[in-house]
C-alpha atoms as a PDB file:
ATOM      1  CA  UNK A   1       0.000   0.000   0.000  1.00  0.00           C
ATOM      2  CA  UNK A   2       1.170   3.320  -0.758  1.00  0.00           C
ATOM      3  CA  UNK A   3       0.656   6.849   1.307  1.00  0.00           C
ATOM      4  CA  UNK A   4      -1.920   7.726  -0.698  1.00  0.00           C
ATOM      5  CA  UNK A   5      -3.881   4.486  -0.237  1.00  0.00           C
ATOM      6  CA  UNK A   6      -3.715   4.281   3.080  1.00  0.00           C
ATOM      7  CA  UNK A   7      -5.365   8.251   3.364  1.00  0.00           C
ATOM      8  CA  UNK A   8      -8.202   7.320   1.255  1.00  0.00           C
ATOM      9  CA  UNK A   9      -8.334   3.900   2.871  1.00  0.00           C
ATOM     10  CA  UNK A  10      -7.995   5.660   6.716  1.00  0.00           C
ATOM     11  CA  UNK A  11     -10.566   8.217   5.711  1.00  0.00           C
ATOM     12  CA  UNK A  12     -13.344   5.557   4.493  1.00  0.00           C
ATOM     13  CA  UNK A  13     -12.485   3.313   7.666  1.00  0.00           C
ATOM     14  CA  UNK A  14     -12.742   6.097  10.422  1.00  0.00           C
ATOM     15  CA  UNK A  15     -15.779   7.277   8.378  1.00  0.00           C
ATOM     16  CA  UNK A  16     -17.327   3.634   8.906  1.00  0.00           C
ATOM     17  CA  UNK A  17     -16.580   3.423  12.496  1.00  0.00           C
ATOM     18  CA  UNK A  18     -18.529   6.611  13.474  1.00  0.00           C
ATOM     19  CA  UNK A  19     -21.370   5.786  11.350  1.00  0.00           C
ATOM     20  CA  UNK A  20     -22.431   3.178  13.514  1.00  0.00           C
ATOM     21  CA  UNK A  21     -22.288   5.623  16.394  1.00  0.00           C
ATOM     22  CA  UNK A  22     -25.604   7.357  16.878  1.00  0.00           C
ATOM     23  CA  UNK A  23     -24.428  10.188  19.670  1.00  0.00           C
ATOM     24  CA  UNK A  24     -25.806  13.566  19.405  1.00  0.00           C
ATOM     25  CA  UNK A  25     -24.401  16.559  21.330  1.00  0.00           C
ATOM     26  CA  UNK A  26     -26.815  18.794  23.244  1.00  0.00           C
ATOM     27  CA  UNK A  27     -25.299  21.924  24.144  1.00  0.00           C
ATOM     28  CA  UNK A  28     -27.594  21.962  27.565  1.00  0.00           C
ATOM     29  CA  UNK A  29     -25.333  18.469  28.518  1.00  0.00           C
ATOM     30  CA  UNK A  30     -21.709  20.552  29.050  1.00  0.00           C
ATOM     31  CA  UNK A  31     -21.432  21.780  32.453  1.00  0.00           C
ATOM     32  CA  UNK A  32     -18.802  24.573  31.693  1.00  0.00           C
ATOM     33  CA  UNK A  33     -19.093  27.206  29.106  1.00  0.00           C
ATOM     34  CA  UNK A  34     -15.076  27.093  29.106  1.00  0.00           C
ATOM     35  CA  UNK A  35     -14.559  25.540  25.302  1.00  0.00           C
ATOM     36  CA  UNK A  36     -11.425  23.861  26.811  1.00  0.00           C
ATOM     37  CA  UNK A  37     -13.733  21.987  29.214  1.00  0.00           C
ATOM     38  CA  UNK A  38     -16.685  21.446  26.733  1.00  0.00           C
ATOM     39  CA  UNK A  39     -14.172  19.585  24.375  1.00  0.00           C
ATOM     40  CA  UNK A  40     -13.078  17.513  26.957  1.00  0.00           C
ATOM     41  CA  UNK A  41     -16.392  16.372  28.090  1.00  0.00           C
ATOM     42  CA  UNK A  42     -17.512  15.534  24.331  1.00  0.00           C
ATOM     43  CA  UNK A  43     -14.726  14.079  24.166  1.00  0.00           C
ATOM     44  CA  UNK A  44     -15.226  11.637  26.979  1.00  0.00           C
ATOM     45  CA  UNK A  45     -19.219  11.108  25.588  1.00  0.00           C
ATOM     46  CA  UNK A  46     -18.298  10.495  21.969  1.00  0.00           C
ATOM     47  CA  UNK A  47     -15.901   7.705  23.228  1.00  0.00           C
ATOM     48  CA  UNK A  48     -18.098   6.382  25.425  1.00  0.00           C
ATOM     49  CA  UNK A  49     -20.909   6.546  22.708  1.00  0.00           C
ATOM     50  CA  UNK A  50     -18.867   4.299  20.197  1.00  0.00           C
ATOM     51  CA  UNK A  51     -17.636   1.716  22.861  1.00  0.00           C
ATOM     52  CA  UNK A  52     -21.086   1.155  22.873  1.00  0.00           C
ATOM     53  CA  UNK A  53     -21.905   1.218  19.314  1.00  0.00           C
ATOM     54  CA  UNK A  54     -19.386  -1.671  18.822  1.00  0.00           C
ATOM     55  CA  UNK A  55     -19.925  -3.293  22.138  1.00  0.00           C
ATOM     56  CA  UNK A  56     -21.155  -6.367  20.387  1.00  0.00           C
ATOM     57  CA  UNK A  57     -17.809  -6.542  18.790  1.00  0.00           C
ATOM     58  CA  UNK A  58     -15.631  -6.658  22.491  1.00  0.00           C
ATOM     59  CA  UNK A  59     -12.697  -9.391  21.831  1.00  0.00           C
ATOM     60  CA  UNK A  60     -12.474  -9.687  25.454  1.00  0.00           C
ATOM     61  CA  UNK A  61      -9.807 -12.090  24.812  1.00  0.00           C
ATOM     62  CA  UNK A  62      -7.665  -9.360  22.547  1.00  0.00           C
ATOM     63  CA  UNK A  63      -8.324  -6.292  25.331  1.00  0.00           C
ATOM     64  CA  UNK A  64      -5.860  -5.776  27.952  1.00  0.00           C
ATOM     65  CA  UNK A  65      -5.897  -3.102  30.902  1.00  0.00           C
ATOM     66  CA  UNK A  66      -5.026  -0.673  28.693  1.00  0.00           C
ATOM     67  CA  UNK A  67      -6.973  -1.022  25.323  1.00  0.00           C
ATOM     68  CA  UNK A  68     -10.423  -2.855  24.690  1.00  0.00           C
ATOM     69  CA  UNK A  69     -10.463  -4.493  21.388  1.00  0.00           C
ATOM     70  CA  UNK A  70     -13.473  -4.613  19.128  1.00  0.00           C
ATOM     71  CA  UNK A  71     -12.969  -6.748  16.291  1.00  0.00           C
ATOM     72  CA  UNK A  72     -15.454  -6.162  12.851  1.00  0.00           C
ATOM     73  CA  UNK A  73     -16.119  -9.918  11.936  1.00  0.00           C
ATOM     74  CA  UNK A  74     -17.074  -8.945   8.157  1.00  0.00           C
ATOM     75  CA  UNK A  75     -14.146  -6.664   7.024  1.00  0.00           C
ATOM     76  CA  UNK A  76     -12.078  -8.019   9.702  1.00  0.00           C
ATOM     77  CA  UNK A  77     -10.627  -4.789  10.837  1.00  0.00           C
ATOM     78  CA  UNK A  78      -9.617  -3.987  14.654  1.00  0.00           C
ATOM     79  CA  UNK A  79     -10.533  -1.349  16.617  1.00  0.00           C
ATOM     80  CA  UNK A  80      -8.920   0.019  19.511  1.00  0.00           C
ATOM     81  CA  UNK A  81     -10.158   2.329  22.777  1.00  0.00           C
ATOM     82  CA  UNK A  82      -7.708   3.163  24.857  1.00  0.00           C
ATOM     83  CA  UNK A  83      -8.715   2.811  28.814  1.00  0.00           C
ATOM     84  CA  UNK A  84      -6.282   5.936  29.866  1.00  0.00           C
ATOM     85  CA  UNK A  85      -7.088   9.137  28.552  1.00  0.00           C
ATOM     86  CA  UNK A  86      -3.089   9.423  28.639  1.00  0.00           C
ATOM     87  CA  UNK A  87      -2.889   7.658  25.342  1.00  0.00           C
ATOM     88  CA  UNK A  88      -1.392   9.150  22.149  1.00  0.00           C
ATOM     89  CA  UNK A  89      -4.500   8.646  20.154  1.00  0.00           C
ATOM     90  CA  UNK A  90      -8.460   8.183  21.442  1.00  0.00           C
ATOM     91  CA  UNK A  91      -9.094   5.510  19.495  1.00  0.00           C
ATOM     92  CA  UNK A  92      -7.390   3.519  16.760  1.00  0.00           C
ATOM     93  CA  UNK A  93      -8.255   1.392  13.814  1.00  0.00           C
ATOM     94  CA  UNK A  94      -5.977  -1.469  12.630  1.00  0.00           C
ATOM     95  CA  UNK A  95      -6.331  -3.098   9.209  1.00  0.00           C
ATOM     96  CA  UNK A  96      -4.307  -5.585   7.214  1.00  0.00           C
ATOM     97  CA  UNK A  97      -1.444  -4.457   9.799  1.00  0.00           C
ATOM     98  CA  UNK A  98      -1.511  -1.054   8.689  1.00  0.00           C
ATOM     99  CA  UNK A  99      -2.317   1.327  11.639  1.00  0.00           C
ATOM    100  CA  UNK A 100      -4.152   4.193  11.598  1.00  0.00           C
ATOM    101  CA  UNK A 101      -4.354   6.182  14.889  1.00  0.00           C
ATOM    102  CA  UNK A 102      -6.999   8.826  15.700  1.00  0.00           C
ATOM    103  CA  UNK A 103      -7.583  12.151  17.793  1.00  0.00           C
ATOM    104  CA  UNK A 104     -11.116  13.707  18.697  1.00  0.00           C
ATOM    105  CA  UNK A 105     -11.536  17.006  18.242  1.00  0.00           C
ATOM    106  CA  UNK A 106     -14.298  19.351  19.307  1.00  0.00           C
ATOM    107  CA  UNK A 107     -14.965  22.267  18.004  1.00  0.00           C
ATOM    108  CA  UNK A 108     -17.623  25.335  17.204  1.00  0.00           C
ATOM    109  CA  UNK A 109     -17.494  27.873  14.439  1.00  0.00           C
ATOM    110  CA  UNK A 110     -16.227  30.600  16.912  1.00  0.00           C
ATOM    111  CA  UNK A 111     -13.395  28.639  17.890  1.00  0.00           C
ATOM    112  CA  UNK A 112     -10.490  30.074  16.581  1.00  0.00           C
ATOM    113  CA  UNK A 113      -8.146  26.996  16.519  1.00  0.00           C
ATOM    114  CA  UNK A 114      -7.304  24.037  17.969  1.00  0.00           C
ATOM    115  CA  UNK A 115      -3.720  22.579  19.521  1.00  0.00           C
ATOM    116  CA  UNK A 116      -2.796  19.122  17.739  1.00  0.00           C
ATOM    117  CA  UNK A 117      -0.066  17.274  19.284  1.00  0.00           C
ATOM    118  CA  UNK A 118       3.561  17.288  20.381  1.00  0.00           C
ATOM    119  CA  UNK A 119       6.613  15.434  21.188  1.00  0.00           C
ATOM    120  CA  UNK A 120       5.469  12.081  20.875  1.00  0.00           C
ATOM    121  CA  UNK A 121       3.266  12.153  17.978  1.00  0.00           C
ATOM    122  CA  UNK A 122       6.139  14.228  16.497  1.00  0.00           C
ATOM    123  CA  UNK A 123       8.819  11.734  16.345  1.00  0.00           C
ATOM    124  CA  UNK A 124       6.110   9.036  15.191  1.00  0.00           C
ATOM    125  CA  UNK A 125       5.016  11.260  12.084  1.00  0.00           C
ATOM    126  CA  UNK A 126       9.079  11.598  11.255  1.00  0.00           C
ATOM    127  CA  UNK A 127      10.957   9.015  12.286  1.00  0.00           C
ATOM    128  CA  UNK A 128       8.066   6.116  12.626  1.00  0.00           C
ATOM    129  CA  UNK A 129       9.074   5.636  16.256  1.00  0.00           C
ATOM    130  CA  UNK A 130       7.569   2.995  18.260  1.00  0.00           C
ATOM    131  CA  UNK A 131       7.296  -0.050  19.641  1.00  0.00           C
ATOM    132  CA  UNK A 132       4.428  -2.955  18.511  1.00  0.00           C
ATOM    133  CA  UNK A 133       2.773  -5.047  20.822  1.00  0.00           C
ATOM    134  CA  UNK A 134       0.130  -6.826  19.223  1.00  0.00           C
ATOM    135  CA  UNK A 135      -0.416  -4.660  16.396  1.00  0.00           C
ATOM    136  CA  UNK A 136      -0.671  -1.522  18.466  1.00  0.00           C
ATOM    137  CA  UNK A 137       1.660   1.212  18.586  1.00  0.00           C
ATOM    138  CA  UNK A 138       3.435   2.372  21.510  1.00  0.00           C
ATOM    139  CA  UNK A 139       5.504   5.581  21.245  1.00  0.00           C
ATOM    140  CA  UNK A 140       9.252   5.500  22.427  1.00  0.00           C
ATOM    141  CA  UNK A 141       9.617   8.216  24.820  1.00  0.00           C
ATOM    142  CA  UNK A 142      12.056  11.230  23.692  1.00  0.00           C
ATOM    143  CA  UNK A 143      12.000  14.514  23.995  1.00  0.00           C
ATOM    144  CA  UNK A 144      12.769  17.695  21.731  1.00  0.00           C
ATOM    145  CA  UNK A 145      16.844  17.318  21.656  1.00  0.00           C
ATOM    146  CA  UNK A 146      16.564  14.106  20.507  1.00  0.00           C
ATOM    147  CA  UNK A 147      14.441  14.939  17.609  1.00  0.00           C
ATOM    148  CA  UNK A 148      16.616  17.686  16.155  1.00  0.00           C
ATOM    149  CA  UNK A 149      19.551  15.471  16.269  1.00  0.00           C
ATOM    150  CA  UNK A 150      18.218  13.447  14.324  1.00  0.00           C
ATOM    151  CA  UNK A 151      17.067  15.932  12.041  1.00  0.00           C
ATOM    152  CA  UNK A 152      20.470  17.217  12.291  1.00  0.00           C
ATOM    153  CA  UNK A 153      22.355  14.297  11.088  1.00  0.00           C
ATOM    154  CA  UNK A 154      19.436  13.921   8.112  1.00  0.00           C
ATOM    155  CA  UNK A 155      20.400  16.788   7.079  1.00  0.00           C
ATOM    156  CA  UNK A 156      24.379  17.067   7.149  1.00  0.00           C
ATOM    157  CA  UNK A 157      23.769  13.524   4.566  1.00  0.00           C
ATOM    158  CA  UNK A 158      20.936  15.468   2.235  1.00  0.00           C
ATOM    159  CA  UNK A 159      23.798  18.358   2.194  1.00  0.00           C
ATOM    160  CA  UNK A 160      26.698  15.151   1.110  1.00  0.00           C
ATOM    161  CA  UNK A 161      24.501  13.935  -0.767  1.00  0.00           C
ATOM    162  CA  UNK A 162      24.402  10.729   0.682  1.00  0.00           C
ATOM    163  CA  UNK A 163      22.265   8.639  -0.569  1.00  0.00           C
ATOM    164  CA  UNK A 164      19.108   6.632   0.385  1.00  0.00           C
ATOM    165  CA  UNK A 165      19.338   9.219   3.390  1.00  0.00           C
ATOM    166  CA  UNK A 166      15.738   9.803   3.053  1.00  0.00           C
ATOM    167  CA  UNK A 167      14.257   6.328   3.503  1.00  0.00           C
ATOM    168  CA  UNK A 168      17.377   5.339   6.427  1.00  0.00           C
ATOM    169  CA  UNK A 169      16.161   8.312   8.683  1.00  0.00           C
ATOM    170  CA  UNK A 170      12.821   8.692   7.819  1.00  0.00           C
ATOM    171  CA  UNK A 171      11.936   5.110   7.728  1.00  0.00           C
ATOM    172  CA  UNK A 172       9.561   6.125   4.366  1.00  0.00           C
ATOM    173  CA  UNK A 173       8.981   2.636   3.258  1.00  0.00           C
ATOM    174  CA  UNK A 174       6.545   2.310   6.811  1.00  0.00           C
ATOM    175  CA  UNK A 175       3.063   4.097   5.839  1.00  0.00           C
ATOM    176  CA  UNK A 176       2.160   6.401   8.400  1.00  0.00           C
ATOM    177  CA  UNK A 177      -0.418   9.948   9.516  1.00  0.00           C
ATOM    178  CA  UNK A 178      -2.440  11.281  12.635  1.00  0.00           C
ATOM    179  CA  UNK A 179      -6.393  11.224  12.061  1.00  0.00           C
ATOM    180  CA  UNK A 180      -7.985  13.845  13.371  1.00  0.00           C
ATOM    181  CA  UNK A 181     -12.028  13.120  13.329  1.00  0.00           C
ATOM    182  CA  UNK A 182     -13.197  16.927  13.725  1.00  0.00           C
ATOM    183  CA  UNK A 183     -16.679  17.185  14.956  1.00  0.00           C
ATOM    184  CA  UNK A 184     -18.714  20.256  15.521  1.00  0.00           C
ATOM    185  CA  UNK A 185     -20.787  20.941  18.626  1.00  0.00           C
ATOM    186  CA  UNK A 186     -23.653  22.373  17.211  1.00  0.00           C
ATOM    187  CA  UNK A 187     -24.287  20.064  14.537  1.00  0.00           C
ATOM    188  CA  UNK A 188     -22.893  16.464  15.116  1.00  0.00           C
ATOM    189  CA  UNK A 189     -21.354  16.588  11.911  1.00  0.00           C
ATOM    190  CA  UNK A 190     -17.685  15.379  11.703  1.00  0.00           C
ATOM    191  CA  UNK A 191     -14.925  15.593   9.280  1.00  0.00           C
ATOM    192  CA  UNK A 192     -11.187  13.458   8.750  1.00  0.00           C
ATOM    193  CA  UNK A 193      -8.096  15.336   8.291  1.00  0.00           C
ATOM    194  CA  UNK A 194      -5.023  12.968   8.115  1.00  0.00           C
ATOM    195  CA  UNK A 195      -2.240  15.881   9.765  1.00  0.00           C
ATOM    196  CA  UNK A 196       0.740  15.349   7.382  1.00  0.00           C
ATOM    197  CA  UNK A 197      -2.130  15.737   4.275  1.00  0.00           C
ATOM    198  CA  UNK A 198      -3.017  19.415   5.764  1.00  0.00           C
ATOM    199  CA  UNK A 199      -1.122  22.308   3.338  1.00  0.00           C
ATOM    200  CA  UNK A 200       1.691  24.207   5.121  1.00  0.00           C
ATOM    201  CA  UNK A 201       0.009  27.144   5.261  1.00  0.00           C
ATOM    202  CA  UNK A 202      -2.865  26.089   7.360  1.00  0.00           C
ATOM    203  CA  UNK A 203      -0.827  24.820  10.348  1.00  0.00           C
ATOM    204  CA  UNK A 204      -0.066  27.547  13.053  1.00  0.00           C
ATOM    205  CA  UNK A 205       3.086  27.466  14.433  1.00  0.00           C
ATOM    206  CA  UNK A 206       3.045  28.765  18.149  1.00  0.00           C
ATOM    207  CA  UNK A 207       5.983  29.002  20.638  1.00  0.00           C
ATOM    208  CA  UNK A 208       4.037  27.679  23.455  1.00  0.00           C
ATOM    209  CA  UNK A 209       1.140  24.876  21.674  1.00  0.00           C
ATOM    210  CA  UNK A 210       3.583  23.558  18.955  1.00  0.00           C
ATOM    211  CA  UNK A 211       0.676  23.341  16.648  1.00  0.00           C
ATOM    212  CA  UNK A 212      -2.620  24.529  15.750  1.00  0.00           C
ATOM    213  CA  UNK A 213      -4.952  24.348  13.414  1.00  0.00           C
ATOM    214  CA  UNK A 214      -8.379  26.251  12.467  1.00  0.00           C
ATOM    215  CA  UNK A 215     -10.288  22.896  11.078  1.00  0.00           C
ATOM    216  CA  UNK A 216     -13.133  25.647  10.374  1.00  0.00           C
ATOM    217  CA  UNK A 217     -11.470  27.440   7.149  1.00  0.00           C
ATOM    218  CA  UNK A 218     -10.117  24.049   5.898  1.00  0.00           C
ATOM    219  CA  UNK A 219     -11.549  23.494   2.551  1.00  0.00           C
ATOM    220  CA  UNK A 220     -10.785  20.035   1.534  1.00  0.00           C
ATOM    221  CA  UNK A 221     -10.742  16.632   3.832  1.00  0.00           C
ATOM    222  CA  UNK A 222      -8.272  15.418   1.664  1.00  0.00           C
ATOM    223  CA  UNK A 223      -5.780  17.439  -0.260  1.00  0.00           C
ATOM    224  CA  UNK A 224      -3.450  16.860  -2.989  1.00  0.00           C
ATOM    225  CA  UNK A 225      -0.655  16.315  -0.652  1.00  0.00           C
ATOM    226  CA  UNK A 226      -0.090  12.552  -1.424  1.00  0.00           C
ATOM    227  CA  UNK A 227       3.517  12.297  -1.609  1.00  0.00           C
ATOM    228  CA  UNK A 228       4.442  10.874   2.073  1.00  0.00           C
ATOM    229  CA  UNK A 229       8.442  12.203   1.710  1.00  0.00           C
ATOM    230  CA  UNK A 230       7.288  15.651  -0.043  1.00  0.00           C
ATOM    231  CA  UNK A 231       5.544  16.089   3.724  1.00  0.00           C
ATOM    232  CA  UNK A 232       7.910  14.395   6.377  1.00  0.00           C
ATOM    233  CA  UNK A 233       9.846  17.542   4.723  1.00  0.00           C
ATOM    234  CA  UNK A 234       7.072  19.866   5.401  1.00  0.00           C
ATOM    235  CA  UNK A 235       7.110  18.524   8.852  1.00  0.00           C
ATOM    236  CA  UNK A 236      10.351  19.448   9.730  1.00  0.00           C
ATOM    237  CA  UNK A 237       9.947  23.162   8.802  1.00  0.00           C
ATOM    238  CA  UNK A 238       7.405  23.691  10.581  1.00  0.00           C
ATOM    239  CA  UNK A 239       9.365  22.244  13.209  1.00  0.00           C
ATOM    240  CA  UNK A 240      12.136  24.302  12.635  1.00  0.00           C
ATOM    241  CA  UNK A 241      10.077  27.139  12.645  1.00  0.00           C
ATOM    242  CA  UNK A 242       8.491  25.935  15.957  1.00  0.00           C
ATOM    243  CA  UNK A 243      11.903  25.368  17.840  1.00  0.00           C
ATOM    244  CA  UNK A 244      13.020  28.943  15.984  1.00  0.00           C
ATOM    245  CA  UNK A 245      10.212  30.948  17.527  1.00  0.00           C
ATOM    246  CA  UNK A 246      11.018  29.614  20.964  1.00  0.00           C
ATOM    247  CA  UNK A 247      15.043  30.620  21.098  1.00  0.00           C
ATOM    248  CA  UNK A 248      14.041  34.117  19.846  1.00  0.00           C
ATOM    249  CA  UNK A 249      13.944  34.961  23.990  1.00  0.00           C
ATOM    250  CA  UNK A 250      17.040  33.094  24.821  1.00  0.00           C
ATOM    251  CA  UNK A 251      18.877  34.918  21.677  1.00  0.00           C
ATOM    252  CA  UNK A 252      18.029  38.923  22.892  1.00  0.00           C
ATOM    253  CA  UNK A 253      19.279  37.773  26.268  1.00  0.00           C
ATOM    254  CA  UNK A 254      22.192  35.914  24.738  1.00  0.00           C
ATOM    255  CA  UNK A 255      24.455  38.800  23.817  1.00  0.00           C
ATOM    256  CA  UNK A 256      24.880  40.018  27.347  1.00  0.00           C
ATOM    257  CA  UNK A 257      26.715  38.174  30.057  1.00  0.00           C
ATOM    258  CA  UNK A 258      24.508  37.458  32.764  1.00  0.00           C
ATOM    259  CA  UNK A 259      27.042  36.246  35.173  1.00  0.00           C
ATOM    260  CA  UNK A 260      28.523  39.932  35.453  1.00  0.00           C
ATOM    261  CA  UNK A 261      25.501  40.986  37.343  1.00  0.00           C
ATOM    262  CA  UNK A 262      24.745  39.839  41.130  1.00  0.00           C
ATOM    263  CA  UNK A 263      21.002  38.494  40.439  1.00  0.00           C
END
């Protein structure tokens, strides 16, 4: 399977899954105007919604403490619910081995935008770090230095012309995105966006969130953005740009010598 099969193929199975969830969202049901708090909660309902939408599917035999596993006899496709909201992804669907991991976002059409991700989902996206237990996808625990070495040494061998340097670092023969299923408050209705798909220009990059997006002035589900090494690179600008924006403090203070002055 190629990148661009496994979007369309992601997109149709997500789409699948949440059709056989009947949840509505009643604005009267969130306890907090706060939008932070009124994702979280339909968060927590839309999850708990589609474990019962696909209860008759439990593989009690499959789940562990940590993920229940529902199991679609007729397509034979797997889909995992985390039991720890600490997860990387809410919920995940597995399918001839490929994996396609998913985030639930909330939103309303006065929401400006919404933060996406960081460290972890990160070095998953560019490096295809993780470990596999049964099919599922645990991410390796590293943090921001770790990630730019890498990038680093990627790019010392693109500038030596090294080759194959693209598919050693960046692991590109291993299919990979981040779903994120997009539904709005007011309506119920929902929409896919696989991250690495979305054009340049409509990720934010902020100092503090990492990323943003507004899913609201998105015009296409799917773009034509199917080229999976064309947006690895696209990942690590905005990266670069992220990490950037963050040392612009540390370089105005980085011309004087602190130490001189009894702070």
């Amino acid at each position: 399977m190629n990148y661009s099969d496994y979007i369309l193929t992601g997109n149709k199975l997500i789409k699948y899954v949440i059709s056989q969830n009947s949840f509505t969202y009643n604005n009267s049901d969130y306890s907090s105007n706060e939008w932070r708090y009124c994702s979280i909660e339909g968060e927590k309902w839309f999850l708990s919604s589609l474990e019962q939408s696909w209860y008759y599917y439990l593989d009690k035999s499959k789940s562990t403490n940590d993920y229940k596993n529902y199991i679609e006899k007729e397509n034979w496709f797997r889909l995992i619910i985390p039991t720890s909201s600490r997860s990387w992804f809410d919920f995940a669907i597995i399918l001839d081995n490929y994996f396609y991991p998913i985030n639930i976002k909330i939103t309303q059409n006065n929401w400006k935008v919404s933060n996406l991700f960081w460290v972890k989902v990160l070095d998953y996206l560019l490096f295809y770090n993780y470990i596999e237990e049964n099919n599922i996808h645990f991410i390796k625990k590293r943090n921001e230095e770790a990630i730019a070495l890498d990038i680093k040494k990627s790019l010392i061998d693109i500038k030596n012309n090294r080759l194959e340097v693209d598919l050693r670092y960046y692991n590109l023969d291993k299919i990979r995105d981040y779903f994120f299923l997009v539904i709005d408050k007011d309506t119920s209705k929902s929409k896919v966006y696989p991250f690495l798909n979305i054009k340049e220009q409509d990720i934010i990059v902020n100092p503090k969130n990492a990323f943003q997006i507004n899913f609201h002035t998105l015009e296409d589900e799917i773009t034509s953005d199917l080229d999976l090494w064309q947006n690895i690179q696209k990942l690590v600008n905005l990266y670069y740009n992220y990490v950037s924006k963050k040392a612009i403090p540390f370089m105005i203070l980085n011309w004087f010598d602190l130490s001189n002055l009894d702070l």
